[in-house]
C-alpha atoms as a PDB file:
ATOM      1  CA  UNK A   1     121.569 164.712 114.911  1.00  0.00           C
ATOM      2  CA  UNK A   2     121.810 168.114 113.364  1.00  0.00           C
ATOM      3  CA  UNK A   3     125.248 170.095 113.248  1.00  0.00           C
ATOM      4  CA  UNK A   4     126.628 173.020 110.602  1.00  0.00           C
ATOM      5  CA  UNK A   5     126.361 171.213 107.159  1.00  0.00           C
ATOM      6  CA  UNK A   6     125.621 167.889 107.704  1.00  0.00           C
ATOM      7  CA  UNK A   7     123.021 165.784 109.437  1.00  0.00           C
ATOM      8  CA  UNK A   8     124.038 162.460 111.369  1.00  0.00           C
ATOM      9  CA  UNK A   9     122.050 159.826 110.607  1.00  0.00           C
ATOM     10  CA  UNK A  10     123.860 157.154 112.620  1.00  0.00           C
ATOM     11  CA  UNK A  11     124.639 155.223 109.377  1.00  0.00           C
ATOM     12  CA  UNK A  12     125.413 158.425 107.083  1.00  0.00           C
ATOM     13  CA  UNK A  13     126.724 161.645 107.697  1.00  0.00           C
ATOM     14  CA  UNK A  14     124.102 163.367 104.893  1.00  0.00           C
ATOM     15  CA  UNK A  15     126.237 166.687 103.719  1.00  0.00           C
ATOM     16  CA  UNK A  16     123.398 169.010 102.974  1.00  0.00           C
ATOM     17  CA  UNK A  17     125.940 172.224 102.661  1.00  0.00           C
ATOM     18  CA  UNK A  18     127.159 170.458  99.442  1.00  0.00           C
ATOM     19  CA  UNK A  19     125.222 172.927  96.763  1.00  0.00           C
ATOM     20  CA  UNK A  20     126.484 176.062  98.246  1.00  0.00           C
ATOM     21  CA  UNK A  21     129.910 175.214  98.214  1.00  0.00           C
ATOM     22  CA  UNK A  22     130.279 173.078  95.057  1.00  0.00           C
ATOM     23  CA  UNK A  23     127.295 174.161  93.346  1.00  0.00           C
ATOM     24  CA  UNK A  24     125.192 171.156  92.762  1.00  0.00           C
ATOM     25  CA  UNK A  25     123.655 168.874  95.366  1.00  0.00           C
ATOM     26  CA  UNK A  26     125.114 166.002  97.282  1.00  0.00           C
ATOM     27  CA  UNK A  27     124.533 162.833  95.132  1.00  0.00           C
ATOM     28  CA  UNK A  28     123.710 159.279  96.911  1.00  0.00           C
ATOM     29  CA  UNK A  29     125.993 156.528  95.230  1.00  0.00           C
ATOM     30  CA  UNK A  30     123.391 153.907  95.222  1.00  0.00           C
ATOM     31  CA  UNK A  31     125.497 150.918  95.133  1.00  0.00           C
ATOM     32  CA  UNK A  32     125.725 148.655  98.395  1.00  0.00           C
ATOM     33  CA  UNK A  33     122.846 150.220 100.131  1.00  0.00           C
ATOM     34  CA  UNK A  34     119.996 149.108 101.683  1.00  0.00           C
ATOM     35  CA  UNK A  35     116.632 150.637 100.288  1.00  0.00           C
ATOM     36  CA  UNK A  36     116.094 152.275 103.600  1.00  0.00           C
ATOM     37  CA  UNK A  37     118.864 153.910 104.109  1.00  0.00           C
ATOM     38  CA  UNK A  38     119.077 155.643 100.605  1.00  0.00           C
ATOM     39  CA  UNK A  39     114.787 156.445 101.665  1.00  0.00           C
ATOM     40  CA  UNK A  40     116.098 158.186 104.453  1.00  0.00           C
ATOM     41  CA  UNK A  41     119.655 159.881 102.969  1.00  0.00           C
ATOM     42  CA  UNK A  42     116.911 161.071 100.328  1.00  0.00           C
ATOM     43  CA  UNK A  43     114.500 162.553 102.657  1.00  0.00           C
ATOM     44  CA  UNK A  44     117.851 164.753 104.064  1.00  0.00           C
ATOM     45  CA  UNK A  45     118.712 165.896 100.819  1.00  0.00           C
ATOM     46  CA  UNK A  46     115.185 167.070  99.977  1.00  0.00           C
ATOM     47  CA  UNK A  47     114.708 169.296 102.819  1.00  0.00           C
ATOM     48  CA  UNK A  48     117.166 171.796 101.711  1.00  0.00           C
ATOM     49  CA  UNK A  49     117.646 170.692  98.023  1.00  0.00           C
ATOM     50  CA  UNK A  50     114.861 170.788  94.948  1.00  0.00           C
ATOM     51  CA  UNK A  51     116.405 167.791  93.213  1.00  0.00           C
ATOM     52  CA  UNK A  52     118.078 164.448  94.059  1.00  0.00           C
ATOM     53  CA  UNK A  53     119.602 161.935  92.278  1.00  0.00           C
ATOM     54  CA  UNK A  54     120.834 158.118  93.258  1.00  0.00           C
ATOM     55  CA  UNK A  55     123.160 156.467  90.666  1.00  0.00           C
ATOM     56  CA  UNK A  56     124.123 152.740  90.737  1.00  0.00           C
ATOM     57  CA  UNK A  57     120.201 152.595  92.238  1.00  0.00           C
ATOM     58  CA  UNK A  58     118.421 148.875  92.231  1.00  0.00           C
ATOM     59  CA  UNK A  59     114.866 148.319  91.814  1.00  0.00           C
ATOM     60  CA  UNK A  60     114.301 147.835  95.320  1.00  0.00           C
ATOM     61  CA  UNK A  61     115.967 151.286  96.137  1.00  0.00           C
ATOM     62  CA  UNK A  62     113.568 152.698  93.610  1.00  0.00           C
ATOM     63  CA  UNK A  63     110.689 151.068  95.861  1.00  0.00           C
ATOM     64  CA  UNK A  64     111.837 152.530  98.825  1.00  0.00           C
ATOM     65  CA  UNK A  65     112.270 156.064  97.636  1.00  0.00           C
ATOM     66  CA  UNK A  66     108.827 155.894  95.146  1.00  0.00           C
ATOM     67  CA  UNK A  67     106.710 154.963  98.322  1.00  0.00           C
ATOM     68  CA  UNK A  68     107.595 158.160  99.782  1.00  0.00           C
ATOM     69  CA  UNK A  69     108.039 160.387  96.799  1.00  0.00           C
ATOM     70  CA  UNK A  70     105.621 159.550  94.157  1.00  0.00           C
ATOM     71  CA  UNK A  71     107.218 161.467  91.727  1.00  0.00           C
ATOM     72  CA  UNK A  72     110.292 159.658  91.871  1.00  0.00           C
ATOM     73  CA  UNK A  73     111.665 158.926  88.442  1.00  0.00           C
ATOM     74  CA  UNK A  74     113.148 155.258  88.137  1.00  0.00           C
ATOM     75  CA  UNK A  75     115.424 155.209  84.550  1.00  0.00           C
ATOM     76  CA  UNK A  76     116.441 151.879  84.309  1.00  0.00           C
ATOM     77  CA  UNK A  77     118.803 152.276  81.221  1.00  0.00           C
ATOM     78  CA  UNK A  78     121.205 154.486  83.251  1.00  0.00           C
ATOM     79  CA  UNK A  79     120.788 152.820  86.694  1.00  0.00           C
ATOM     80  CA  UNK A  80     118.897 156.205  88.503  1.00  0.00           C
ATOM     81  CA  UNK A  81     116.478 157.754  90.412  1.00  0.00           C
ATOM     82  CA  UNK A  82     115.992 161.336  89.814  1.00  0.00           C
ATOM     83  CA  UNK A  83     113.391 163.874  92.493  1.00  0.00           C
ATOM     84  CA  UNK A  84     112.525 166.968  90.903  1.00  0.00           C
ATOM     85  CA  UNK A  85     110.627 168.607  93.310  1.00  0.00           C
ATOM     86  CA  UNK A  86     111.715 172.118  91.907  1.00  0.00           C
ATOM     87  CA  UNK A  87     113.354 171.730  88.226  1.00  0.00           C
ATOM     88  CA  UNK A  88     116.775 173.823  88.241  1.00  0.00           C
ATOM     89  CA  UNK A  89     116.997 176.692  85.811  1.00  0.00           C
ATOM     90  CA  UNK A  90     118.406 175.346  82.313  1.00  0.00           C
ATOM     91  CA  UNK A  91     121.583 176.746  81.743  1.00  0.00           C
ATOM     92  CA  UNK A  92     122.814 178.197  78.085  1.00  0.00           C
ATOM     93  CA  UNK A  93     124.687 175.970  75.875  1.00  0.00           C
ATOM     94  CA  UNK A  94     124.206 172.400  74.821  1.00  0.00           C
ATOM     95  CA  UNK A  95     126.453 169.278  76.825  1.00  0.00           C
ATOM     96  CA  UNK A  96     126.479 166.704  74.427  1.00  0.00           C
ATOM     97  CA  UNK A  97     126.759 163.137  75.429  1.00  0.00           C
ATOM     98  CA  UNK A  98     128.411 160.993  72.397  1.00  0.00           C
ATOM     99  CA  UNK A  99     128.338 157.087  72.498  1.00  0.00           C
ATOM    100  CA  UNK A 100     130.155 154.821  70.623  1.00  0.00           C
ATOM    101  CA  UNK A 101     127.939 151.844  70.460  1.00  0.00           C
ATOM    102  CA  UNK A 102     124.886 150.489  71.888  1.00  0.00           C
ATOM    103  CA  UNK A 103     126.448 148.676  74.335  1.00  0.00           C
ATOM    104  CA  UNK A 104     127.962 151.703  76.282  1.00  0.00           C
ATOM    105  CA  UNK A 105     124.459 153.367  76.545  1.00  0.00           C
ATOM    106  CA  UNK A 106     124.209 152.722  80.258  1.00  0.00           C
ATOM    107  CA  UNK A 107     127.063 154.865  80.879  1.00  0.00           C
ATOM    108  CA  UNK A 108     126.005 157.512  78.433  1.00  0.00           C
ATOM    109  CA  UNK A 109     122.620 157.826  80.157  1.00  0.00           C
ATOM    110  CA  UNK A 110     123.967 157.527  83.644  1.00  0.00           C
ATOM    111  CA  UNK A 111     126.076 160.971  82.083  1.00  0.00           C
ATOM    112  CA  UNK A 112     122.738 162.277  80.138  1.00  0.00           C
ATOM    113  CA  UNK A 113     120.150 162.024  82.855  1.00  0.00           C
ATOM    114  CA  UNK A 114     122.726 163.669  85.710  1.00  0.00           C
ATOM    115  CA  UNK A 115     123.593 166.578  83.024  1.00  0.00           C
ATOM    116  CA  UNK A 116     119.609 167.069  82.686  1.00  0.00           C
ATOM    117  CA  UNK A 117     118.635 167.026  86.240  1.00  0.00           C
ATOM    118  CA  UNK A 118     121.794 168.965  86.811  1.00  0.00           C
ATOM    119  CA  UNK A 119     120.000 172.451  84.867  1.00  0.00           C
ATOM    120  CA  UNK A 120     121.451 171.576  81.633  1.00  0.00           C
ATOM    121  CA  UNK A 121     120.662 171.177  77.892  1.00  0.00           C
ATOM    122  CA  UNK A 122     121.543 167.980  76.496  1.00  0.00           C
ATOM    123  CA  UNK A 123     122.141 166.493  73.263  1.00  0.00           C
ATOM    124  CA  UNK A 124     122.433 162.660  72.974  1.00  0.00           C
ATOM    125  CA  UNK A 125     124.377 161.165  69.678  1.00  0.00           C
ATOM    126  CA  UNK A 126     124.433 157.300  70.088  1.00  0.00           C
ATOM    127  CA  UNK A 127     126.386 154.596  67.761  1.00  0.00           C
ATOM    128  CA  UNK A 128     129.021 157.073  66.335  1.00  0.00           C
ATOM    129  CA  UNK A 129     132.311 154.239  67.042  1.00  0.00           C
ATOM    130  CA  UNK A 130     135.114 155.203  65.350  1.00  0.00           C
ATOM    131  CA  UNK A 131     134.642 151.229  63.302  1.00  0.00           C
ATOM    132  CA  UNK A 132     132.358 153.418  60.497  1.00  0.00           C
ATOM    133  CA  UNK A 133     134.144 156.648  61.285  1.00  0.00           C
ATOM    134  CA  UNK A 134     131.397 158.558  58.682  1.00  0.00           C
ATOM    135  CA  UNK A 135     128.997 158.151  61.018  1.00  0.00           C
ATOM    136  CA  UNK A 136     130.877 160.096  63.456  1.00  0.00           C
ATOM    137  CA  UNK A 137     131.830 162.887  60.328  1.00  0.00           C
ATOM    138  CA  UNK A 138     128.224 163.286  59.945  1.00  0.00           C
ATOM    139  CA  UNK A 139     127.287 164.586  62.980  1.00  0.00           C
ATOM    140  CA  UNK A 140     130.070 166.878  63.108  1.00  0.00           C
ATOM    141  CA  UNK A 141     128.364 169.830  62.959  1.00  0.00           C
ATOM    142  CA  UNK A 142     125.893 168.987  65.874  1.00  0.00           C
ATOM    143  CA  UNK A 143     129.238 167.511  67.946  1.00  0.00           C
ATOM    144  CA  UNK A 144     130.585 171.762  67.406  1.00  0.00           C
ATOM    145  CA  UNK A 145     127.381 173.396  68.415  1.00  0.00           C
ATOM    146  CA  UNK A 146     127.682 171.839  71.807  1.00  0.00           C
ATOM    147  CA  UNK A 147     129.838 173.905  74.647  1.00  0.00           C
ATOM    148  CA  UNK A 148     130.808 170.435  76.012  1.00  0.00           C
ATOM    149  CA  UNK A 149     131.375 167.058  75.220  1.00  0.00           C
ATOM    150  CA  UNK A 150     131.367 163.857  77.090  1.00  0.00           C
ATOM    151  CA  UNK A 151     132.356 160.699  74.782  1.00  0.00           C
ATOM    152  CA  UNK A 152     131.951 157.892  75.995  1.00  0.00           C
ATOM    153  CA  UNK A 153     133.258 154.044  74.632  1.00  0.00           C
ATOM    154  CA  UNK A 154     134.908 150.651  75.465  1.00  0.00           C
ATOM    155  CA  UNK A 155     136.803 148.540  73.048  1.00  0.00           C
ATOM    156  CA  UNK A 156     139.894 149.982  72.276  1.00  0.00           C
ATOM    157  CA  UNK A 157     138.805 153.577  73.331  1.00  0.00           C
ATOM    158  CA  UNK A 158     139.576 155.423  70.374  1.00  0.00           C
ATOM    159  CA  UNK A 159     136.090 157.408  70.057  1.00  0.00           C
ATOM    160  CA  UNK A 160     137.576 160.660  72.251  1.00  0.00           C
ATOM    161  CA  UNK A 161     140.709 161.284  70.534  1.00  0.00           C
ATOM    162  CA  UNK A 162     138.718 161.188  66.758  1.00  0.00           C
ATOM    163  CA  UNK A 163     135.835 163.819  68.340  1.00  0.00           C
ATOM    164  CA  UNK A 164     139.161 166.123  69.636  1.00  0.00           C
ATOM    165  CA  UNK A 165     140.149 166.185  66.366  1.00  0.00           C
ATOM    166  CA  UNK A 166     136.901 167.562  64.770  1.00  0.00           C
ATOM    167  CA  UNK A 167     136.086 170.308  67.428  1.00  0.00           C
ATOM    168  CA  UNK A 168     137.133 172.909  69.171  1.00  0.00           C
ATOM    169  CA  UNK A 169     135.460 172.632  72.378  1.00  0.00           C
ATOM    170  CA  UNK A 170     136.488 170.543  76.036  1.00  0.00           C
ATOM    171  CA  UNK A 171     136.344 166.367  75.460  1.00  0.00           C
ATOM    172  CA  UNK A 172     135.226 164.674  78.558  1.00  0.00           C
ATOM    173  CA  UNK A 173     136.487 160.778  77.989  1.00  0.00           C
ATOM    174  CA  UNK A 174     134.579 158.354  80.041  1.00  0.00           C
ATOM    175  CA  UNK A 175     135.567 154.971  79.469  1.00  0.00           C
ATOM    176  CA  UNK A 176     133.365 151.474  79.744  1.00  0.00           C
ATOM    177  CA  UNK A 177     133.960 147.960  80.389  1.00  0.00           C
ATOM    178  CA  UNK A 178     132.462 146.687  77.374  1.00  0.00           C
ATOM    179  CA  UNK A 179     134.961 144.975  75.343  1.00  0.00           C
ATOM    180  CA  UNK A 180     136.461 140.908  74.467  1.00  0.00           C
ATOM    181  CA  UNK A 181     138.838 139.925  76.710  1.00  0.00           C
ATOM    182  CA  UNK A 182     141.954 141.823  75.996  1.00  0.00           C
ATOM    183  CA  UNK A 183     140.235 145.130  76.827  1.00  0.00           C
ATOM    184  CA  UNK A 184     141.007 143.870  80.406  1.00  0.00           C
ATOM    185  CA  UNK A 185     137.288 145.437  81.757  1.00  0.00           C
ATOM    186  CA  UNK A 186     137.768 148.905  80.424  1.00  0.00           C
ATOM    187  CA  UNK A 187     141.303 149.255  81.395  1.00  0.00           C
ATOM    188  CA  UNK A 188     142.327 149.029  77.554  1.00  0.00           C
ATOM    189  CA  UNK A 189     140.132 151.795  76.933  1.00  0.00           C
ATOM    190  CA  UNK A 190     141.252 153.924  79.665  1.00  0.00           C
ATOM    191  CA  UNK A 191     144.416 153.691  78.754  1.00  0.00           C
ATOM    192  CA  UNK A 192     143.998 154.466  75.422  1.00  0.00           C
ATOM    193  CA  UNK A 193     142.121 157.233  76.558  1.00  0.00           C
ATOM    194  CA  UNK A 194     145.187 158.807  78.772  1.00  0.00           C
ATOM    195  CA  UNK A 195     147.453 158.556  76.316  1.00  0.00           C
ATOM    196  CA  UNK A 196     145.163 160.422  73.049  1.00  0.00           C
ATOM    197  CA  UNK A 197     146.857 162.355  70.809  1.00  0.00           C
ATOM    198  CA  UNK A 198     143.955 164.512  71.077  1.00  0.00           C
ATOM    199  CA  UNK A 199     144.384 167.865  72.533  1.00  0.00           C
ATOM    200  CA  UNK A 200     142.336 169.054  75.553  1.00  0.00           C
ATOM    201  CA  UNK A 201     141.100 165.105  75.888  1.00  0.00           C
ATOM    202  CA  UNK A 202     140.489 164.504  80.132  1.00  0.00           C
ATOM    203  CA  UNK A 203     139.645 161.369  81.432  1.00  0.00           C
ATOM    204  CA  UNK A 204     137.731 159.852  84.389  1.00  0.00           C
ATOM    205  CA  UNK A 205     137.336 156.716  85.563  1.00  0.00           C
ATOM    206  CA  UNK A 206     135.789 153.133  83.651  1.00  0.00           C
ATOM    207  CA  UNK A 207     131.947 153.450  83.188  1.00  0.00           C
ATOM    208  CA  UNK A 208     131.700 156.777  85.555  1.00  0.00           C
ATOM    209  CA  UNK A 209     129.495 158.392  83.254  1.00  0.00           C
ATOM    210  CA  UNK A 210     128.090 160.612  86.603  1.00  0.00           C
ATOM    211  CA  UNK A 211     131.834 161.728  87.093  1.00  0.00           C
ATOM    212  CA  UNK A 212     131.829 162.381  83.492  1.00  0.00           C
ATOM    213  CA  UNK A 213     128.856 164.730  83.283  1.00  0.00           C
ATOM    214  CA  UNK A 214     129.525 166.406  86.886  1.00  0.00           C
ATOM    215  CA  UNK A 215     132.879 167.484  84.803  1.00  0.00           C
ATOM    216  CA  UNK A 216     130.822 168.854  81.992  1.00  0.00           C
ATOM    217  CA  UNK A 217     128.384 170.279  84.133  1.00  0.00           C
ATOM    218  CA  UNK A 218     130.541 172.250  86.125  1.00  0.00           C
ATOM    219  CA  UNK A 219     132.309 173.589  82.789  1.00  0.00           C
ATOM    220  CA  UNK A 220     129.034 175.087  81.410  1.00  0.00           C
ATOM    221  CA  UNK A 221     128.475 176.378  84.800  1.00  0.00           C
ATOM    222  CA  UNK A 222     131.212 178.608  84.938  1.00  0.00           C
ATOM    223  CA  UNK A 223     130.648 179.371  80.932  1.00  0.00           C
ATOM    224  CA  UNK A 224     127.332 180.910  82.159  1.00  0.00           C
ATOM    225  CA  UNK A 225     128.408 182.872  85.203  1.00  0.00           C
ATOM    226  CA  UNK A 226     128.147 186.441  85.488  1.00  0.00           C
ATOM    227  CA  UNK A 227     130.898 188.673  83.731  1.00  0.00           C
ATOM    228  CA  UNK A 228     132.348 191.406  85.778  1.00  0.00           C
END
């Protein structure tokens, strides 16, 4: 069933107005859902949108989608499927995506690969933890040529208020999970996180790297719109 900005599929309500008033396309949260059903919210999405992405996606989502888009994109690191049937314009400006260890990297990606199918430059800096803080102080120059950054780390979540400290440009904090026992599943981070000393530091939620780089994205967005 088709009405004014959605389409009813019975199981979904597929919001296919979602670009024009928010400027990106609606995004299928892949967790929960059976591979049909994210096959078919897909196919919605596609025939009014160039690009679609599923986050939280499982293998068998991927084989849903794949079988009827061959150039589906399954990136297992980040836990996505990406459709490009039309690349959007890059923007101006790099979005930089800073992890603190290894072990957060499936958040950072899940932030990297929405930024990039999103129409923006991105520059991944992995393994920068504030526990050998010159590793950080050497990319510091790359962390200030960026427009935005999204930092992501677990542990003790210390890694966004350091970066604030160095540069002059909006800190995204996206907390993880990843940490021993005390860290309490990313709650230790996140609450190190709201409480930074760092100025301009926001925060969203533990391991949301897509709510982290939607954040970003929409920053650079508006940095690139047209000046009256």
């Amino acid at each position: 069933m088709k009405t004014d900005g959605f389409v009813d599929l019975g199981f979904a309500r597929v919001d296919t107005d979602r670009r024009r008033r928010c400027g990106f396309p609606e995004v299928i949260f892949g967790l929960g859902k059976e591979p049909g059903h994210v096959a078919a919210i897909a196919r919605e999405i596609l025939k009014k949108d160039p690009v679609l992405l599923v986050t939280r996606a499982t293998p068998e989502q991927y084989a849903a989608v794949v079988a009827e888009f061959p150039q589906a994109q399954h990136h297992i690191r980040a836990r996505a499927i990406t459709i490009e049937l039309e690349p959007l314009p890059k923007l101006e400006g790099l979005i930089g995506v800073i992890c603190a260890g290894t072990s957060d990297l499936p958040v950072a990606e899940e932030a990297a690969v929405t930024l990039d199918l999103f129409g923006n430059r991105v520059e991944r800096i992995h393994d920068v933890g504030v526990a050998g803080i010159h590793r950080l102080l050497a990319v510091q120059d790359r962390l200030e040529a960026c427009s935005v950054l999204v930092v992501v780390a677990g542990m003790e979540g210390a890694l966004p208020s350091a970066v604030a400290g160095l540069v002059s440009k909006p800190v995204i904090a996206v907390p993880t999970s990843v940490g021993y026992g005390a860290s309490f599943g990313g709650v230790a981070a996140l609450l190190g996180m709201l409480t930074s000393c760092g100025s301009g530091v926001m925060v969203v939620n533990i391991d949301n790297g897509f709510g982290g780089a939607f954040a970003a994205a929409q920053i650079n967005r508006l940095a690139n719109a047209p000046r009256a």
